[in-house]
N, C-alpha and C. Protein backbone atom coordinates (compact mmCIF):
# COMPACT_ATOMS: atom_id res chain seq x y z
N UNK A 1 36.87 -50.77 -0.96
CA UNK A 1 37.44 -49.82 -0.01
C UNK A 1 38.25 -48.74 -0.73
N UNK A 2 38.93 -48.89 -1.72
CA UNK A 2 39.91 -48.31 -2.70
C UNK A 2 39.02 -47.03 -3.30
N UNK A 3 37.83 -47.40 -3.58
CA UNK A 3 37.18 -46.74 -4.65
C UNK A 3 36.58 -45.66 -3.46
N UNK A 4 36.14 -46.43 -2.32
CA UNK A 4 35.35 -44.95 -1.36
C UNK A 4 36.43 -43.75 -1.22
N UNK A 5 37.78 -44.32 -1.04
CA UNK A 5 38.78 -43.60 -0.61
C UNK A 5 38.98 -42.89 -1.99
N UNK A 6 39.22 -43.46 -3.00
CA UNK A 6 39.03 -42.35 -3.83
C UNK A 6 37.79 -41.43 -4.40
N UNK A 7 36.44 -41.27 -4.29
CA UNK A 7 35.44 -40.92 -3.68
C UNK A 7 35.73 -40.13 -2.95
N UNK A 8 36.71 -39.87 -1.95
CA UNK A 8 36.50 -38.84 -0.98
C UNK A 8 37.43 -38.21 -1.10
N UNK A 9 38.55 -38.60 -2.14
CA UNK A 9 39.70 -37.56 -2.33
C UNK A 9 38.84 -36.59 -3.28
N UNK A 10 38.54 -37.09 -4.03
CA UNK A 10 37.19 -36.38 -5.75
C UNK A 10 36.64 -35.50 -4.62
N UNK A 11 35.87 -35.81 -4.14
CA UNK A 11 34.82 -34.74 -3.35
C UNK A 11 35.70 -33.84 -2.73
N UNK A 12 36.66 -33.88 -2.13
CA UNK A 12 37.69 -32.88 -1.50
C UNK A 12 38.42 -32.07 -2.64
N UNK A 13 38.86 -32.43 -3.30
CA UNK A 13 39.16 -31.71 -4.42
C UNK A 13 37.91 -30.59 -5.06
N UNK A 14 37.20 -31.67 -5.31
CA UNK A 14 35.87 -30.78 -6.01
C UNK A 14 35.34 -29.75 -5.00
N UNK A 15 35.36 -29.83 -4.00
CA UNK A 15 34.83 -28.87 -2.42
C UNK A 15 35.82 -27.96 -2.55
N UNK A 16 36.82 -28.38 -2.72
CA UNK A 16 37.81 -26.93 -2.52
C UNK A 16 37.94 -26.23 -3.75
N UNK A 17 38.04 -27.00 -5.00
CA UNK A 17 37.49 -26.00 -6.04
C UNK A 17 36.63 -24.98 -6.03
N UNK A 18 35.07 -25.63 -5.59
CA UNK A 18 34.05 -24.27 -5.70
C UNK A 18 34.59 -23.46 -4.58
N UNK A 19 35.16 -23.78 -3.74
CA UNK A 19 35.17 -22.71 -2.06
C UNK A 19 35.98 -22.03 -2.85
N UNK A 20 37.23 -22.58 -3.76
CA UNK A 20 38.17 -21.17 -4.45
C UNK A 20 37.29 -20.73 -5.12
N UNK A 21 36.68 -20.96 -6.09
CA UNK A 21 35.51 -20.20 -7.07
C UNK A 21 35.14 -19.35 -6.52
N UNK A 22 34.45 -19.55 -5.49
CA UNK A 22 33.59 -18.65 -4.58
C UNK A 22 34.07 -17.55 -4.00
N UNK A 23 35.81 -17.96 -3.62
CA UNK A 23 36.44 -16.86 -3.02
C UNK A 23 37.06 -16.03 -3.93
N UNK A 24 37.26 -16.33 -5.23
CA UNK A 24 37.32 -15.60 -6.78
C UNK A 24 36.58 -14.39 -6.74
N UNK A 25 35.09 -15.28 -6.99
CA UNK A 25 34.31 -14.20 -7.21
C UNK A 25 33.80 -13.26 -6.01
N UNK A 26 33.81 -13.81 -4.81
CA UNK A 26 33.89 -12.91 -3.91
C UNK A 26 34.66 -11.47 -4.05
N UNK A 27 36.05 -12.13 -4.04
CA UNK A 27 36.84 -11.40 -4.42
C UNK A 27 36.93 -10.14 -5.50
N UNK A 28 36.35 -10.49 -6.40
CA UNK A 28 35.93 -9.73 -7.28
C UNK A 28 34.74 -9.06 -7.25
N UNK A 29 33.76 -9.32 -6.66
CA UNK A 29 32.55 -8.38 -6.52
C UNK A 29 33.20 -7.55 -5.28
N UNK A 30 33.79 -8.06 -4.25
CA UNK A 30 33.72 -6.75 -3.14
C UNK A 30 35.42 -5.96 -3.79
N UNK A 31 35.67 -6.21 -4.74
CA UNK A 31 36.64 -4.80 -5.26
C UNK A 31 36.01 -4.12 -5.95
N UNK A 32 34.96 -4.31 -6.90
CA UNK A 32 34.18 -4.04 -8.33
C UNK A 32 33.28 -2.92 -6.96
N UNK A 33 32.37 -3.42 -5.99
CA UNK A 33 31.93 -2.44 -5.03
C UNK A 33 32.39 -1.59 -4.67
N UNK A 34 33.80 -1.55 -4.43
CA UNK A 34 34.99 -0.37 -3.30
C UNK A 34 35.39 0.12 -4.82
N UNK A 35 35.38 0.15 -5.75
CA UNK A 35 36.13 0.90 -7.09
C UNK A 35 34.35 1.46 -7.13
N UNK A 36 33.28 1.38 -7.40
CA UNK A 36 32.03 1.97 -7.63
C UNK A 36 31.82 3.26 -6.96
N UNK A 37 32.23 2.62 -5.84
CA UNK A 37 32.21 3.60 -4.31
C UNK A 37 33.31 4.75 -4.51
N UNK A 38 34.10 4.28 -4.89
CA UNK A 38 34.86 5.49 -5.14
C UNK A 38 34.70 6.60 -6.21
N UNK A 39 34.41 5.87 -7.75
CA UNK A 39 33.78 6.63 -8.55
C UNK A 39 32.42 7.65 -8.21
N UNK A 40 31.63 6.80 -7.43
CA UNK A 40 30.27 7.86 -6.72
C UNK A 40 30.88 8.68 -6.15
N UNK A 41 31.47 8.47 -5.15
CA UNK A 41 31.96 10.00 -4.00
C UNK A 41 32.67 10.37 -4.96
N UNK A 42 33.51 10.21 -5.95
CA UNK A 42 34.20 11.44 -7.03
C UNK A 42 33.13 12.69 -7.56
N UNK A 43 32.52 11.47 -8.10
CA UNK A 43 31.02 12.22 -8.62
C UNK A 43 30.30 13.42 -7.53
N UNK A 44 30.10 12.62 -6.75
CA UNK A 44 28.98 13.64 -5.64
C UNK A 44 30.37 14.56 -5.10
N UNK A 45 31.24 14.31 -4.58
CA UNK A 45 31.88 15.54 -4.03
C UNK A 45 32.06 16.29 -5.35
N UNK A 46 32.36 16.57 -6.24
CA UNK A 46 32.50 17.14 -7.25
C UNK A 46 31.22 18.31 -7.50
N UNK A 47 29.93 17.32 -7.32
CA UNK A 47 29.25 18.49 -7.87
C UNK A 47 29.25 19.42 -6.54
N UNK A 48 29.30 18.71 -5.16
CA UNK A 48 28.82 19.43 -3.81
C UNK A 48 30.09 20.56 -4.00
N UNK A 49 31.15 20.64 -4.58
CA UNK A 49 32.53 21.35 -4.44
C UNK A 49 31.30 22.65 -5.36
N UNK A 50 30.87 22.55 -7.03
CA UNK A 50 30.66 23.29 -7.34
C UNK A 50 29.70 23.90 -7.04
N UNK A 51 28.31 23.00 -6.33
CA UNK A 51 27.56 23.78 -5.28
C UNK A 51 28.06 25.04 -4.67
N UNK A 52 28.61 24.12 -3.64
CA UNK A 52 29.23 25.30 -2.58
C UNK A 52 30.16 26.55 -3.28
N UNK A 53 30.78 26.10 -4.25
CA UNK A 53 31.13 27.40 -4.81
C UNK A 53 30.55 28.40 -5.24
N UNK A 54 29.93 27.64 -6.38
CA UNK A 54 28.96 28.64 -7.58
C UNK A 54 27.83 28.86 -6.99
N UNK A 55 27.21 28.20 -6.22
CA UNK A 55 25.51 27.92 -5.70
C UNK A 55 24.99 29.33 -5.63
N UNK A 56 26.16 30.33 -5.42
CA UNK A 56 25.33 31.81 -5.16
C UNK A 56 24.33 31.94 -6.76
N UNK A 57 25.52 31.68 -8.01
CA UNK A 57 24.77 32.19 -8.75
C UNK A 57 23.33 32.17 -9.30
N UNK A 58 22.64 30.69 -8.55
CA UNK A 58 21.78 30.26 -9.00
C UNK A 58 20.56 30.49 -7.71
N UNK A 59 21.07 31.22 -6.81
CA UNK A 59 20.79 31.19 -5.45
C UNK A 59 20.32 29.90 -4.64
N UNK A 60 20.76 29.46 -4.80
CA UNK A 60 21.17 28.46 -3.69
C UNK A 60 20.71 28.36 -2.41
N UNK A 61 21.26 29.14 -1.76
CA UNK A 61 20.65 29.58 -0.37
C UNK A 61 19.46 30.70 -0.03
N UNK A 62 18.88 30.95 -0.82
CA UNK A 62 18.30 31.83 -0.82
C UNK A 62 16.52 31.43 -1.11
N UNK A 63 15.45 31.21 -0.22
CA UNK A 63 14.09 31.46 -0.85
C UNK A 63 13.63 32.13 -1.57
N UNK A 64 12.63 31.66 -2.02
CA UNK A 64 11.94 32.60 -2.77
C UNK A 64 12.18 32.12 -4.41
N UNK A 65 11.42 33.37 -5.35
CA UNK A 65 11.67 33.20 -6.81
C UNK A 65 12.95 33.68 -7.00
N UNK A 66 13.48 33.19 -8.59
CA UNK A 66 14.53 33.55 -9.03
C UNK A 66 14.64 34.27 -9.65
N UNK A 67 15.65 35.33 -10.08
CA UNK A 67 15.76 36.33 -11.38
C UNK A 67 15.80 35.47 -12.31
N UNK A 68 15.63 36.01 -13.15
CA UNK A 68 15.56 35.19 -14.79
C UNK A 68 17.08 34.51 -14.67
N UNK A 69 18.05 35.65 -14.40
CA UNK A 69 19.47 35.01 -14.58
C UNK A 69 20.24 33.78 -13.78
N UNK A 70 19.08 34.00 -12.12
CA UNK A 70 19.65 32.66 -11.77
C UNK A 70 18.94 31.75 -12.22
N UNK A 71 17.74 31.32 -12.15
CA UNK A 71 16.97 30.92 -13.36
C UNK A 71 17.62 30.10 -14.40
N UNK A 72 18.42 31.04 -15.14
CA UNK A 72 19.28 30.53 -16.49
C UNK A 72 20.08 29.56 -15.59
N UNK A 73 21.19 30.47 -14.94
CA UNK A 73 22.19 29.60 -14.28
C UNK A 73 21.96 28.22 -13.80
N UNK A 74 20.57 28.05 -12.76
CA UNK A 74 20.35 27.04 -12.27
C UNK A 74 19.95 26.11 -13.55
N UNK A 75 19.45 26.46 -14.23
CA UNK A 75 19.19 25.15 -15.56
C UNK A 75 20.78 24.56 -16.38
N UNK A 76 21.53 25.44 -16.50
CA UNK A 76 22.78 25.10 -16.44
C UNK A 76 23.92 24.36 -15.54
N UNK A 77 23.24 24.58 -14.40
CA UNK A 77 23.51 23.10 -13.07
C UNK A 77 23.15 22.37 -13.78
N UNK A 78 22.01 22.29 -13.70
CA UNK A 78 21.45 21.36 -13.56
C UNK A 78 21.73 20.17 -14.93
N UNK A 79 21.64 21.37 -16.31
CA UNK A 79 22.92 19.92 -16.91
C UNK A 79 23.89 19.50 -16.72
N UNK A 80 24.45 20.61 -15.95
CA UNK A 80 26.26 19.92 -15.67
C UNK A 80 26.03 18.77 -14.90
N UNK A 81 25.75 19.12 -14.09
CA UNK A 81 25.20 17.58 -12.87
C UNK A 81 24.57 16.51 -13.76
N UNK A 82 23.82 16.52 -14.65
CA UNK A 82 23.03 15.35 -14.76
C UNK A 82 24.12 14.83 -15.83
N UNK A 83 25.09 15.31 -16.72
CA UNK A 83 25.80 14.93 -17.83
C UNK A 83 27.42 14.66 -16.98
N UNK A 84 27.58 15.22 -15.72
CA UNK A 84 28.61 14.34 -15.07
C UNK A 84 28.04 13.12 -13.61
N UNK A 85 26.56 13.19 -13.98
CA UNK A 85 26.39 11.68 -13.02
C UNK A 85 26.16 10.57 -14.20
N UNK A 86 25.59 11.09 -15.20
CA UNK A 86 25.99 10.40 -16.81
C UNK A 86 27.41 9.52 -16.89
N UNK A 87 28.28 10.74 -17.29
CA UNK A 87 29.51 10.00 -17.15
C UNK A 87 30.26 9.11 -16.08
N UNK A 88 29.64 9.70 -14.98
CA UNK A 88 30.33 8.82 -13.36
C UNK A 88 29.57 7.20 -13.52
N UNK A 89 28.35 7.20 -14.07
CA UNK A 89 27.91 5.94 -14.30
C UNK A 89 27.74 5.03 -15.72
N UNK A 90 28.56 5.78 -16.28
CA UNK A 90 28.65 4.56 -17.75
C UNK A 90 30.06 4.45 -17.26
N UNK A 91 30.87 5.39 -16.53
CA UNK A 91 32.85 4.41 -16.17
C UNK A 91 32.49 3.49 -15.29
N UNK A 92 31.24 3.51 -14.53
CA UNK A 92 31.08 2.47 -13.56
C UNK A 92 30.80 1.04 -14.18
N UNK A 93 30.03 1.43 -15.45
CA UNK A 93 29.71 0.50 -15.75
C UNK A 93 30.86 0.06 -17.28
N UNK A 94 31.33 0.66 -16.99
CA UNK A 94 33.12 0.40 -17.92
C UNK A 94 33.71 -0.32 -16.95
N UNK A 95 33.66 -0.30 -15.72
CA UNK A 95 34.27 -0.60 -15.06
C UNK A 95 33.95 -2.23 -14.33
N UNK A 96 32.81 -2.21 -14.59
CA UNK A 96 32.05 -3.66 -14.52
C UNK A 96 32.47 -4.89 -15.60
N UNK A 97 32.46 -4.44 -16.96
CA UNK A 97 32.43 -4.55 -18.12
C UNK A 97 33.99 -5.15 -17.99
N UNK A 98 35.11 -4.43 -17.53
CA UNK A 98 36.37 -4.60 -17.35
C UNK A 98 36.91 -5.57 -16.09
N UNK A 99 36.19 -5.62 -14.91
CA UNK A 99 36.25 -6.69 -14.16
C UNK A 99 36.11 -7.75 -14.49
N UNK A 100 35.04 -8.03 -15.48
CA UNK A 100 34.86 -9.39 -16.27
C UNK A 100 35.85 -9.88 -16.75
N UNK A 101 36.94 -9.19 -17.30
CA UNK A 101 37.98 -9.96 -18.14
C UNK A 101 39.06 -10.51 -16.80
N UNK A 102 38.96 -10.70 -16.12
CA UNK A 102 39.74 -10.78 -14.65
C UNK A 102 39.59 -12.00 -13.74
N UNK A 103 40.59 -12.60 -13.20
CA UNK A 103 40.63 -13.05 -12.27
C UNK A 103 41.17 -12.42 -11.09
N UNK A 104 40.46 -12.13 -9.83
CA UNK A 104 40.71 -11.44 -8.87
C UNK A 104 40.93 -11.92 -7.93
N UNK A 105 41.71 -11.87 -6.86
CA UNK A 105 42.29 -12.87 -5.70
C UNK A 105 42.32 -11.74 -4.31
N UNK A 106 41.37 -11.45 -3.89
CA UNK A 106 41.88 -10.77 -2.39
C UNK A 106 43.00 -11.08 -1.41
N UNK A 107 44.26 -10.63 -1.06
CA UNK A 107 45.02 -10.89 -0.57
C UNK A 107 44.71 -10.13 1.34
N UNK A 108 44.14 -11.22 1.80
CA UNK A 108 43.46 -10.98 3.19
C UNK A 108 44.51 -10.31 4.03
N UNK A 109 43.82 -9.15 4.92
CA UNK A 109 45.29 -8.92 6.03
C UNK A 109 45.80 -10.18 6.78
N UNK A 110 46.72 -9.93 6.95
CA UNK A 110 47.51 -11.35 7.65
C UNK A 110 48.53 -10.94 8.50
N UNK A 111 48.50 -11.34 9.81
CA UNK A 111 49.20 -10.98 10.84
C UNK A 111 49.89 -12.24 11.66
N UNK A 112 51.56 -12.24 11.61
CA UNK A 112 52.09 -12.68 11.70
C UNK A 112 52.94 -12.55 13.28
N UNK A 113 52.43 -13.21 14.45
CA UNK A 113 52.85 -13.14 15.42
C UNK A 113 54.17 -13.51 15.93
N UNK A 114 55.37 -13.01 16.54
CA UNK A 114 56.57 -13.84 16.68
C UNK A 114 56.22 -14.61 17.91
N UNK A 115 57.26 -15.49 17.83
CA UNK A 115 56.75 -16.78 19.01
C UNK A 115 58.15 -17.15 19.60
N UNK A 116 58.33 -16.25 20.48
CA UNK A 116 59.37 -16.34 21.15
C UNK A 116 59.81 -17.63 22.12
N UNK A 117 60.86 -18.85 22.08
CA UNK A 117 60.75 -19.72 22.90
C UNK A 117 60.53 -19.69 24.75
N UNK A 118 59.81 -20.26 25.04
CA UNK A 118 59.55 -20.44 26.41
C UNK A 118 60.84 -21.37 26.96
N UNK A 119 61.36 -20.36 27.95
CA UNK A 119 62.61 -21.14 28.90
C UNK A 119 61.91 -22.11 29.68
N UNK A 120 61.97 -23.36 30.02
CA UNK A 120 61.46 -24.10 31.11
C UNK A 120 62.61 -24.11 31.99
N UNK A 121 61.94 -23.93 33.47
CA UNK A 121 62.80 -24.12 34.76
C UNK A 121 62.62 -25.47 35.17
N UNK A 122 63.22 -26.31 36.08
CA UNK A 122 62.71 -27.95 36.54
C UNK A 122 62.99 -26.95 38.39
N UNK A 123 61.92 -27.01 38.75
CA UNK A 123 61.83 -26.58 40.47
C UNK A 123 61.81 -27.98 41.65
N UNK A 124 62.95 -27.70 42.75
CA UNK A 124 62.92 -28.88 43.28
C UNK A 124 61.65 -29.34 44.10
N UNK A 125 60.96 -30.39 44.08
CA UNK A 125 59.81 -30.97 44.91
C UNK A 125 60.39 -31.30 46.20
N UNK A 126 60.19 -30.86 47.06
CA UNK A 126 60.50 -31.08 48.43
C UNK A 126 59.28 -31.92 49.12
């Protein structure tokens, strides 16, 4: 009888180990996601900022062929963009690289209700 009972303390222990494990690494992949996410929209609003700025020079809005000069210009986007989605994704992946050394613990919202005592009345039974 001794030994089942300890048997089932082991397994409770060991069960709540992996469930923390699990909530570790949980923990750590959905921050490593929301830090990614943020680095991308840095990235993409960034270039959409210099779009919308510069975009005339390369005409942008405009059909048709290009002058030679937007031409030039637009090939010059077009490295800037590809050498800062370059960089937005090797910090991401710096950033992966750096989660590894980590133990991460999500600290869940937690809402704490007050619990005000209930007065009891005693009403006479007639």
């Amino acid at each position: 009888m001794d030994d089942n009972f300890q048997d089932l303390v082991r397994q409770s222990e060991d069960f709540k180990r992996v469930k923390q494990d699990r909530y570790l690494d949980s923990s750590k992949d959905r921050l490593l996601k929301i830090g990614k996410k943020k680095i991308q929209t840095t990235m993409i609003g960034a270039l959409s900022t210099i779009e919308d700025k510069f975009g005339f020079l390369w005409g942008k809005d405009t059909d048709g062929d290009l002058a030679p000069e937007q031409q030039h210009m637009k090939d010059l986007y077009e490295e800037v963009r590809s050498e800062i989605l370059d960089r937005g994704n090797n910090q991401m992946r710096n950033l992966e690289a750096e989660f590894a050394q980590y133990s991460i613990k999500w600290l869940r919202y937690s809402f704490q209700l007050p619990v005000a005592p209930v007065k009891q009345t005693v009403t006479d039974m007639d």
